[in-house]
Every structure is written in structure tokens, then in C-alpha cells.
Protein backbone atom coordinates (compact mmCIF):
# COMPACT_ATOMS: atom_id res chain seq x y z
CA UNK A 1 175.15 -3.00 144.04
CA UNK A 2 172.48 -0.98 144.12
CA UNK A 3 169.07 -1.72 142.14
CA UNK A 4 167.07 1.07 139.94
CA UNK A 5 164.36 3.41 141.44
CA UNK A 6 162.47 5.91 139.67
CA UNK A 7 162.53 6.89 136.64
CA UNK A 8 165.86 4.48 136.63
CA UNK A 9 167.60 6.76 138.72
CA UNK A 10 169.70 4.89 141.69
CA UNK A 11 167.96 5.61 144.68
CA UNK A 12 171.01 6.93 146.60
CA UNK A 13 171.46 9.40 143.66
CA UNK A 14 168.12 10.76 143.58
CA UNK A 15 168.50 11.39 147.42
CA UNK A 16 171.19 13.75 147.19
CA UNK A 17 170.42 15.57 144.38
CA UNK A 18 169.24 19.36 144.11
CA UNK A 19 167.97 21.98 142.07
CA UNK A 20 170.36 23.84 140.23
CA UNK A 21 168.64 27.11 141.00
CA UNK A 22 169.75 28.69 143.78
CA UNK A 23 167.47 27.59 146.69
CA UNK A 24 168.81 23.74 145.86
CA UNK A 25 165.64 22.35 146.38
CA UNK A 26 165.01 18.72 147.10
CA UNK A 27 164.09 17.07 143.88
CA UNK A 28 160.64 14.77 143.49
CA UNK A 29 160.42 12.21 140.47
CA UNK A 30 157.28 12.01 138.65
CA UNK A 31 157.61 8.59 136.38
CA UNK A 32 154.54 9.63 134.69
CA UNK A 33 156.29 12.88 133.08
CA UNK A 34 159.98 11.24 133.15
CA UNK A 35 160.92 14.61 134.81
CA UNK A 36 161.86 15.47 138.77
CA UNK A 37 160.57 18.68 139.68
CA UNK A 38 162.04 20.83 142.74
CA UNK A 39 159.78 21.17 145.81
CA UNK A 40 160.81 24.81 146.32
CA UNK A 41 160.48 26.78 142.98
CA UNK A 42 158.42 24.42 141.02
CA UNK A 43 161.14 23.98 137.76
CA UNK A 44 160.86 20.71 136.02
CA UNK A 45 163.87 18.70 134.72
CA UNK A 46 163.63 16.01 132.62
CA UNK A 47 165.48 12.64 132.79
CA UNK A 48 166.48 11.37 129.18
CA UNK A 49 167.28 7.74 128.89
CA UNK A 50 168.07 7.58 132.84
CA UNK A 51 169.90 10.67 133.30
CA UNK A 52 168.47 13.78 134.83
CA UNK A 53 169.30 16.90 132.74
CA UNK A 54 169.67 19.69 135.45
CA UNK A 55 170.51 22.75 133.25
CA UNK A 56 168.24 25.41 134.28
CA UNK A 57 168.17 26.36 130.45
CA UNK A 58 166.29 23.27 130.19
CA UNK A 59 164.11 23.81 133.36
CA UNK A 60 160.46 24.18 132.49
CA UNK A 61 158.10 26.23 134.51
CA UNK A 62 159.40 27.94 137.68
CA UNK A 63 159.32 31.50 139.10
CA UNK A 64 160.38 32.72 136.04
CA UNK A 65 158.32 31.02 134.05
CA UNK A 66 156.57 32.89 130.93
CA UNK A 67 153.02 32.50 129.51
CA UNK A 68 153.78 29.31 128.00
CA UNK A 69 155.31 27.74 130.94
CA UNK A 70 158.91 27.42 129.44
CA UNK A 71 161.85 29.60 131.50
CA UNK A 72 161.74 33.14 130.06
CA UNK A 73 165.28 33.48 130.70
CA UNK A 74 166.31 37.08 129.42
CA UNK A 75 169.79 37.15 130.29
CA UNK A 76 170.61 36.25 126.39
CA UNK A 77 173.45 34.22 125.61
């Protein structure tokens, strides 16, 4: 049994997951923001109630990243 780390996260998960985005960055919590940000394009994720929400249409900042610091994903959809 394994006990809570950051941000509630189990410690084992949070070491094997990765960024969505293609590099697959290793991901860094920051309990302050309740969010784990990847260490090679800068996107934020946040973590709702304990669970990390990796969609990159829910990524905030990033290479693609518009004025406001949201994704400016223009694929449409």
C-alpha cells in the first residue's frame, strides 16, 4: 500500500508519468498551483480532486501558448 505524495498523487504514479505533447516530458508537481507542469515545453496540467488532467486541450502555457498564456490551439475541432 502505497501512501499519498503530492498533490495526492501516489508517488509511483507521478514517477512515470509524461507530458502528453510529444517530447513526453518528465512532469514536476507544484502543490501550490494543484497543477504538474512538464520540464521540457513548459505546459501546465492541472490535477482536480487528485487526478491529473493531461489533455493538451487543457494544457496552459507552452510553446504554443498565446498572449494570454492559454494554448492557442488552431487546429479547430
Amino acid at each position: 500500500m502505497s501512501t499519498a505524495g503530492p498533490l495526492g498523487l501516489d508517488p509511483a504514479l507521478l514517477e512515470i508519468l509524461a507530458c502528453p505533447a510529444p517530447d513526453h516530458g518528465e512532469l514536476r508537481a507544484d502543490v501550490d498551483a494543484s497543477t504538474l507542469t512538464c520540464t521540457v515545453c513548459g505546459r501546465t496540467y492541472p490535477v482536480t480532486d487528485g487526478i491529473p488532467v493531461l489533455l493538451l486541450s487543457e494544457a496552459v502555457g507552452g510553446p504554443d501558448a498565446g498572449p494570454d498564456g492559454g494554448s492557442s490551439d488552431t487546429t479547430g475541432g
